[in-house]
N, C-alpha and C. Protein backbone atom coordinates (compact mmCIF):
# COMPACT_ATOMS: atom_id res chain seq x y z
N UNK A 1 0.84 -1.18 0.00
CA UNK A 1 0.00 0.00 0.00
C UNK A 1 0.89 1.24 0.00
N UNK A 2 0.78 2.28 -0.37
CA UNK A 2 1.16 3.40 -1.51
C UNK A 2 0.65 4.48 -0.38
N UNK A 3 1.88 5.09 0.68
CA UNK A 3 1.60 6.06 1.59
C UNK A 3 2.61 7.51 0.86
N UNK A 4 1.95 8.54 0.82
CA UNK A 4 2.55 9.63 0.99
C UNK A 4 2.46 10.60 2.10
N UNK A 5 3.15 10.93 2.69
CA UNK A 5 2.99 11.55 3.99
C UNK A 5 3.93 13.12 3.84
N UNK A 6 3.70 14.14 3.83
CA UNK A 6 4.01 15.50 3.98
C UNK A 6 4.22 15.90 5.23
N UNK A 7 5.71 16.91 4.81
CA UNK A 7 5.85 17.28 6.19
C UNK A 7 6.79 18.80 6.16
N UNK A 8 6.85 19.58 6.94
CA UNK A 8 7.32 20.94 6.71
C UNK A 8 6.94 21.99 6.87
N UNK A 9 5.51 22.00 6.71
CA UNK A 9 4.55 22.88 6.37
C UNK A 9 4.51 24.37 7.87
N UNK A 10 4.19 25.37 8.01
CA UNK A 10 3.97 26.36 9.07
C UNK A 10 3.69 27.38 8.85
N UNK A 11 3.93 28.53 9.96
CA UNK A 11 3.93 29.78 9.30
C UNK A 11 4.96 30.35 8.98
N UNK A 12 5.03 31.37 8.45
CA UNK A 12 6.35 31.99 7.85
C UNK A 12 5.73 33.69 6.96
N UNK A 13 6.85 34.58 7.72
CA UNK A 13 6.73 35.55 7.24
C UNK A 13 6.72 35.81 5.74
N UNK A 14 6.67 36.88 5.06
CA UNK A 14 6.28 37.51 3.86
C UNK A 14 8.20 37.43 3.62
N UNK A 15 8.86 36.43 2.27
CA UNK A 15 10.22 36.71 2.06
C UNK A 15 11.02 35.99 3.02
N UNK A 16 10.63 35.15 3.43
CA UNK A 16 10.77 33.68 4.08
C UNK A 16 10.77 32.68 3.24
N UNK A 17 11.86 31.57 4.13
CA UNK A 17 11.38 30.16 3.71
C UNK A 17 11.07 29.04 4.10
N UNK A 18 10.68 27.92 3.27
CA UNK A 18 10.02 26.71 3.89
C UNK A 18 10.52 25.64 3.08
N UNK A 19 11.19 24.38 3.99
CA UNK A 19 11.28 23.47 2.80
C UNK A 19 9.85 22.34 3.25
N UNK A 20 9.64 21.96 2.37
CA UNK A 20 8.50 20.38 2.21
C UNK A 20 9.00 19.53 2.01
N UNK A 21 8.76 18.41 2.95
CA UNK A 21 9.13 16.90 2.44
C UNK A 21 7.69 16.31 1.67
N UNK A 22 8.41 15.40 1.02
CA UNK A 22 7.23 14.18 0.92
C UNK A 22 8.21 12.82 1.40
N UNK A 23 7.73 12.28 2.13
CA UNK A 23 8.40 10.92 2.55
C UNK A 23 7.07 9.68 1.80
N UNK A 24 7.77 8.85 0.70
CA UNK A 24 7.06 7.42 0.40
C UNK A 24 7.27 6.13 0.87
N UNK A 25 6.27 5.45 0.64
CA UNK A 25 6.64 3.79 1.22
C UNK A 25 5.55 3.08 0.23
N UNK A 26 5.85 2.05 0.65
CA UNK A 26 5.22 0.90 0.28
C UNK A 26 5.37 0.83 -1.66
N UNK A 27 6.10 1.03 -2.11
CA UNK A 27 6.84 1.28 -3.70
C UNK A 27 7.73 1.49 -3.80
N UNK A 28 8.58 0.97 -4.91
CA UNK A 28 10.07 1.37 -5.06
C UNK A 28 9.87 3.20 -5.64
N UNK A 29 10.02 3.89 -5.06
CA UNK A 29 10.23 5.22 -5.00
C UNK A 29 10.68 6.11 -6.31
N UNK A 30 11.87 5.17 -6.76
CA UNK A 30 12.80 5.27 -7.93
C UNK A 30 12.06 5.73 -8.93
N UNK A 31 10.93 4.63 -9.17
CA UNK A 31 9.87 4.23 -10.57
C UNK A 31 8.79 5.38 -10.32
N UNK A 32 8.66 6.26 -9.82
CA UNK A 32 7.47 7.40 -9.51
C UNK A 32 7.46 8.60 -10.19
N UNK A 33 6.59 9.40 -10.96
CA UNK A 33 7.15 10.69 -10.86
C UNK A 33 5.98 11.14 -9.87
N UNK A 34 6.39 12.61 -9.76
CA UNK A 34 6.29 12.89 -8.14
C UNK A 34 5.78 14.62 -8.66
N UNK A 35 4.87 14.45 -7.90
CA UNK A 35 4.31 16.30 -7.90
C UNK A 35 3.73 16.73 -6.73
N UNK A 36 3.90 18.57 -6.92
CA UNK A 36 3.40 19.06 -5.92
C UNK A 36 2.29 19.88 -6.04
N UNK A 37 1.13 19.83 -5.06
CA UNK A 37 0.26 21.00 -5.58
C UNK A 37 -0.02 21.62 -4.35
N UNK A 38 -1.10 22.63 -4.77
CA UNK A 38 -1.44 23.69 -3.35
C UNK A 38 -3.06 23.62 -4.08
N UNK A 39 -4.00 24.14 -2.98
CA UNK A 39 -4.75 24.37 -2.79
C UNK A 39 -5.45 25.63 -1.29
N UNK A 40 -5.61 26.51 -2.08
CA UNK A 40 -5.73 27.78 -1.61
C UNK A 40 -7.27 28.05 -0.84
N UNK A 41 -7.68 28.57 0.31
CA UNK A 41 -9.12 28.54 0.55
C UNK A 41 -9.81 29.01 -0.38
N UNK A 42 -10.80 28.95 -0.90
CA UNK A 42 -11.99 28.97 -2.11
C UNK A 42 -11.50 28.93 -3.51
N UNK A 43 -10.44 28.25 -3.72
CA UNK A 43 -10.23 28.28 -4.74
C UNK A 43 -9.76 26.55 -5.39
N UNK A 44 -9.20 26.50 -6.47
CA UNK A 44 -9.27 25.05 -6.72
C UNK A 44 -7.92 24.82 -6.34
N UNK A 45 -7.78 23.49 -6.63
CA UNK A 45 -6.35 22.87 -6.25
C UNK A 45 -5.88 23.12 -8.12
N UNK A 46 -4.38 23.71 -7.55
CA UNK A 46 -3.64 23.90 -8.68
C UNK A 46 -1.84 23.00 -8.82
N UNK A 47 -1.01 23.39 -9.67
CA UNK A 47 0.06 22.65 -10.22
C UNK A 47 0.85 23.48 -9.83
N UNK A 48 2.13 23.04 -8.24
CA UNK A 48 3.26 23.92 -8.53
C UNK A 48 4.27 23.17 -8.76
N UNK A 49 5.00 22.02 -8.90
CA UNK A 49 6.11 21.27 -9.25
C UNK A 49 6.00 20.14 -9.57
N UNK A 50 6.88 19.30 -10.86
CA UNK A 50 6.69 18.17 -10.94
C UNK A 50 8.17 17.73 -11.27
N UNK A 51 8.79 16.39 -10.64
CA UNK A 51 9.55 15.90 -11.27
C UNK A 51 9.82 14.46 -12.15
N UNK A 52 10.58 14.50 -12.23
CA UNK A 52 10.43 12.62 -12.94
C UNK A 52 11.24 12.16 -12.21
N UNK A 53 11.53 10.70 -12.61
CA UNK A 53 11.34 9.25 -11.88
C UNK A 53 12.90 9.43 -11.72
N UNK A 54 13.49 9.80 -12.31
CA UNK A 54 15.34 10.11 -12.08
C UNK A 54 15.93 11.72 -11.76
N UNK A 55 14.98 12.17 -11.83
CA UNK A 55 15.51 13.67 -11.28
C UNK A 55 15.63 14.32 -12.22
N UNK A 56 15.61 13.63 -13.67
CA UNK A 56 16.34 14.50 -14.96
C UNK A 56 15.89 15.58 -15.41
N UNK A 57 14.10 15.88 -14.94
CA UNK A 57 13.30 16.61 -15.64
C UNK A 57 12.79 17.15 -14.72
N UNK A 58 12.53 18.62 -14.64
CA UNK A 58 11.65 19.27 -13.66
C UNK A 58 10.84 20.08 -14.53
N UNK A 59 9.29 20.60 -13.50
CA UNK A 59 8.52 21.90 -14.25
C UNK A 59 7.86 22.23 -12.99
N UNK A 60 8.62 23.59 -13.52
CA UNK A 60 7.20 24.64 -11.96
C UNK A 60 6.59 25.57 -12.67
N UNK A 61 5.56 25.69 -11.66
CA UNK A 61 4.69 26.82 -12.64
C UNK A 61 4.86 28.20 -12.72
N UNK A 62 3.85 28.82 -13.38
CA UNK A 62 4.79 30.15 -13.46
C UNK A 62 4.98 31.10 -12.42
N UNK A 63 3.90 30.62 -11.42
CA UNK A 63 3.92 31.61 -10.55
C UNK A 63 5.08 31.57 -9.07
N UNK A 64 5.15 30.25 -9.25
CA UNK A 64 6.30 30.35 -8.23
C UNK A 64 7.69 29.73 -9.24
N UNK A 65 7.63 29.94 -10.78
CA UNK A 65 9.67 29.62 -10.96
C UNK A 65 10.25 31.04 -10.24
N UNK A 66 11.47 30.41 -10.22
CA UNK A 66 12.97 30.94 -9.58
C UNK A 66 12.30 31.63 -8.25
N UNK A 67 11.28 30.84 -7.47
CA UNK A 67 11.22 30.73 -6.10
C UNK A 67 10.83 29.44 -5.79
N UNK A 68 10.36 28.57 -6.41
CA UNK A 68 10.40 27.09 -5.51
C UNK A 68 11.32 26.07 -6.48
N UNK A 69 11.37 25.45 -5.77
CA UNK A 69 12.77 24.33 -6.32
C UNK A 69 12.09 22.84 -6.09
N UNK A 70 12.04 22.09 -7.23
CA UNK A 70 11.62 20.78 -6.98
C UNK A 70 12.84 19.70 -6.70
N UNK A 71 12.76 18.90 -5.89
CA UNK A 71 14.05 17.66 -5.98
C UNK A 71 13.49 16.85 -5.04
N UNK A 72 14.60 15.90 -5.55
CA UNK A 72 14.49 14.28 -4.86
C UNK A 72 15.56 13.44 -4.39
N UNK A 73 15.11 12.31 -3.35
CA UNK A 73 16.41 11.73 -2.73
C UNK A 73 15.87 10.18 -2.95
N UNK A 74 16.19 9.72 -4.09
CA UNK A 74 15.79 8.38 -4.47
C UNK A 74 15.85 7.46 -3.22
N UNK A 75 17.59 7.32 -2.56
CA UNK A 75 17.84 6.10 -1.70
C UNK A 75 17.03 6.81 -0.74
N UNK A 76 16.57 7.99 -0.27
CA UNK A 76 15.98 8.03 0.49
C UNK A 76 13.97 8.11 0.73
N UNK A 77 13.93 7.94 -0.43
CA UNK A 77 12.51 7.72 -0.60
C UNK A 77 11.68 9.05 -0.57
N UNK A 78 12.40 9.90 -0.55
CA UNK A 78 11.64 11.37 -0.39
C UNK A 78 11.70 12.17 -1.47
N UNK A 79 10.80 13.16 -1.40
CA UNK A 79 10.67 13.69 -2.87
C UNK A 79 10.54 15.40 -1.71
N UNK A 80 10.83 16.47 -1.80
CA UNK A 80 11.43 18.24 -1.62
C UNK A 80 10.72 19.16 -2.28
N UNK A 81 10.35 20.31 -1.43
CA UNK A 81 9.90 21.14 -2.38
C UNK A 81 10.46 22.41 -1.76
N UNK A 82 11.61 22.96 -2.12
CA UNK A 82 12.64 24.34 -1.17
C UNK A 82 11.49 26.04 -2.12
N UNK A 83 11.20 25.88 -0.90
CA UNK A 83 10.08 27.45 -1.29
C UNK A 83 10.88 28.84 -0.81
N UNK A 84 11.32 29.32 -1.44
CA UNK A 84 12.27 30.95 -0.95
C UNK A 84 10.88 32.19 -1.49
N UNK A 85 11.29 33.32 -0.45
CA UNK A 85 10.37 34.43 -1.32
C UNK A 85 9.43 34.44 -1.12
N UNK A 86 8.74 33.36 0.21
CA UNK A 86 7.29 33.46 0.36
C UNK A 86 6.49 34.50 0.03
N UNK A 87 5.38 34.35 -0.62
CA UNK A 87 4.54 35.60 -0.55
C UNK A 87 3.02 35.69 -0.10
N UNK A 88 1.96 35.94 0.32
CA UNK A 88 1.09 35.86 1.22
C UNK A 88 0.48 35.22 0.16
N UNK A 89 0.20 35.32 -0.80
CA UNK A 89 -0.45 34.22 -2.08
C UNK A 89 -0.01 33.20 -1.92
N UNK A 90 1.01 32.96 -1.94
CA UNK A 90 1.48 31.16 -1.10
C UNK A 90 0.77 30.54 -0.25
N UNK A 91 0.18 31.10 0.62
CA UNK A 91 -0.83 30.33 1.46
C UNK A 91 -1.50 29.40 0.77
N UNK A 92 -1.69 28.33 1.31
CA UNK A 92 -2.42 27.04 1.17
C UNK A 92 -2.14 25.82 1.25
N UNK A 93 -3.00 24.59 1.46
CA UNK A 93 -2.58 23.37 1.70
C UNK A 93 -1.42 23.00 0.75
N UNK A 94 -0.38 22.33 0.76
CA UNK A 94 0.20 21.54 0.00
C UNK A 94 0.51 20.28 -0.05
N UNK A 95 0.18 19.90 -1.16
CA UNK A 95 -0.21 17.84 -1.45
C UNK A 95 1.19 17.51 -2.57
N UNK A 96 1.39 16.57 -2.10
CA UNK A 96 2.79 15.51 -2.85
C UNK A 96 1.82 14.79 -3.41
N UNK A 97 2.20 14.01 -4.73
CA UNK A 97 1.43 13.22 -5.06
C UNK A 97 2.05 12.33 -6.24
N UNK A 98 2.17 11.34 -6.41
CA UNK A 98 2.73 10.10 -7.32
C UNK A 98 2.39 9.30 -8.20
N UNK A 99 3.04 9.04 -8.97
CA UNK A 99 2.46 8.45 -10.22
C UNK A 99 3.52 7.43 -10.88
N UNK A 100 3.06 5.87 -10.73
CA UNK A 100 4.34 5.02 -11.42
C UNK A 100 4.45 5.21 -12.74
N UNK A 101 5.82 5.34 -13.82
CA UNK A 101 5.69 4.58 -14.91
C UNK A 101 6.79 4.50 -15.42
N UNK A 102 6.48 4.00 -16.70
CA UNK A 102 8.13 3.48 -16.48
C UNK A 102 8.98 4.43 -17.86
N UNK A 103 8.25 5.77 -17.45
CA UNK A 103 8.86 6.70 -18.39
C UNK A 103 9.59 8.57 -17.75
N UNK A 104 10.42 8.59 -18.25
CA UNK A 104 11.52 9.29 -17.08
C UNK A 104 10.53 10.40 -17.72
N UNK A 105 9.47 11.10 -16.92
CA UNK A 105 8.78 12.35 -17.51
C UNK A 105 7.80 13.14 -16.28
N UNK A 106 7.40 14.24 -16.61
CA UNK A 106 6.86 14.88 -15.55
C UNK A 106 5.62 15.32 -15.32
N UNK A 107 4.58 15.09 -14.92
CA UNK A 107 3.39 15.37 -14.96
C UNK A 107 2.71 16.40 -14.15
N UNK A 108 1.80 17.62 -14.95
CA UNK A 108 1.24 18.48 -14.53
C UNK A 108 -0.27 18.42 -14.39
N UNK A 109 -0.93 17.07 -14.67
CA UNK A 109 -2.39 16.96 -14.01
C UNK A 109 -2.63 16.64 -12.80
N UNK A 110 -3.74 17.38 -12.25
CA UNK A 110 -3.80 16.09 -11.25
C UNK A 110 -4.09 14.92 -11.60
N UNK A 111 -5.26 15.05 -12.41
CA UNK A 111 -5.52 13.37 -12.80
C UNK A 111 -4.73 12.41 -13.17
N UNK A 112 -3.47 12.81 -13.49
CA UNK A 112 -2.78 12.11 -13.83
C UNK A 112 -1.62 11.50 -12.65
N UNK A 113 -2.44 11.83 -11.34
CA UNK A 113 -1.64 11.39 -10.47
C UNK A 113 -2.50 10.05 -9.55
N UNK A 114 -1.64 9.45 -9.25
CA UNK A 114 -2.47 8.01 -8.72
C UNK A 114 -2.60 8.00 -6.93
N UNK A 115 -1.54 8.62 -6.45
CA UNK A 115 -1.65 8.88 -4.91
C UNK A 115 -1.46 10.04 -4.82
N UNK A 116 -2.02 10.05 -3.32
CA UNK A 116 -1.79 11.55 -2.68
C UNK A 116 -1.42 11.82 -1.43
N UNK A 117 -0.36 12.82 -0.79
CA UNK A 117 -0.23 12.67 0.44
C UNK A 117 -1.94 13.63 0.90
N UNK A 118 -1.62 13.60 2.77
CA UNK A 118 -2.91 14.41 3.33
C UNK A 118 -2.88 15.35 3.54
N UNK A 119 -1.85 16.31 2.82
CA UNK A 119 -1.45 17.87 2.49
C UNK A 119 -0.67 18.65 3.94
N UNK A 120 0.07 19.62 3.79
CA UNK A 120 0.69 20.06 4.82
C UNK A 120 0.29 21.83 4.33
N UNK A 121 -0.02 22.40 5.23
CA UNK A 121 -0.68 23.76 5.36
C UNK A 121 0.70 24.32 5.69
N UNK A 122 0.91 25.48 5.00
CA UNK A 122 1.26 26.95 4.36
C UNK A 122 1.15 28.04 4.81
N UNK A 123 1.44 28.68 5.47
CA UNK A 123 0.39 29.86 5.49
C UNK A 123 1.61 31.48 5.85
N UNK A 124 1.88 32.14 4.75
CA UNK A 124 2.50 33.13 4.75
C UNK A 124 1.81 34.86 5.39
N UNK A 125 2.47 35.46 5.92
CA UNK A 125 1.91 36.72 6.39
C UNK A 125 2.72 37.54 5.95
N UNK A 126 1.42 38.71 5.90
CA UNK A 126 2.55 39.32 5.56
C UNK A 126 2.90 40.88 6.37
């Protein structure tokens, strides 16, 4: 069984930072690609990072490039999300979420993701 568990999450001033874990189990880790999303109060859940199954490929979205950083620690089963620059729009839940296959690539749906962690809350001031 296919756990994602998040962790990192707090408050943090306006131009602050935060890193996110995702810690996995129950799958070889390796074979996953791996994304991050947020979900903001009244609004929908959206796409901020995705990587692939070897690290080779990343995509963030536009609103947070060259402030969040996607990466991964294969032997260690965890998948990172290094957030610099907080800005009070940052606020919101954030979900890890995984997807096996056996193609080194990066995915920006949700639907196209098969697990999910139970999100770790955000919340910038400013």
């Amino acid at each position: 069984q296919v756990q994602l568990v998040e962790s990192g999450g707090g408050l943090v001033q306006a131009g602050g930072s935060l890193r996110l874990s995702c810690a996995a189990s129950g799958r070889t880790f390796s074979g996953a690609t791996m994304g991050w999303f947020r979900q903001a109060p009244g609004k929908e859940r959206e796409f901020v990072a995705s990587i692939s199954r070897n690290g080779a490929v990343t995509s963030t979205a536009d609103v947070v490039r060259g402030r969040f950083t996607i990466s991964r620690d294969n032997a260690k089963n965890t998948g990172s999300l290094q957030m610099n620059s907080l800005k009070p729009e940052d606020t919101a839940i954030y979900y890890c979420a995984a997807r096996w296959t056996p193609i080194a690539t990066i995915s920006r749906g949700q639907n196209e993701y098969d697990y999910w962690g139970q999100g770790t809350q955000v919340t910038v001031s400013s």
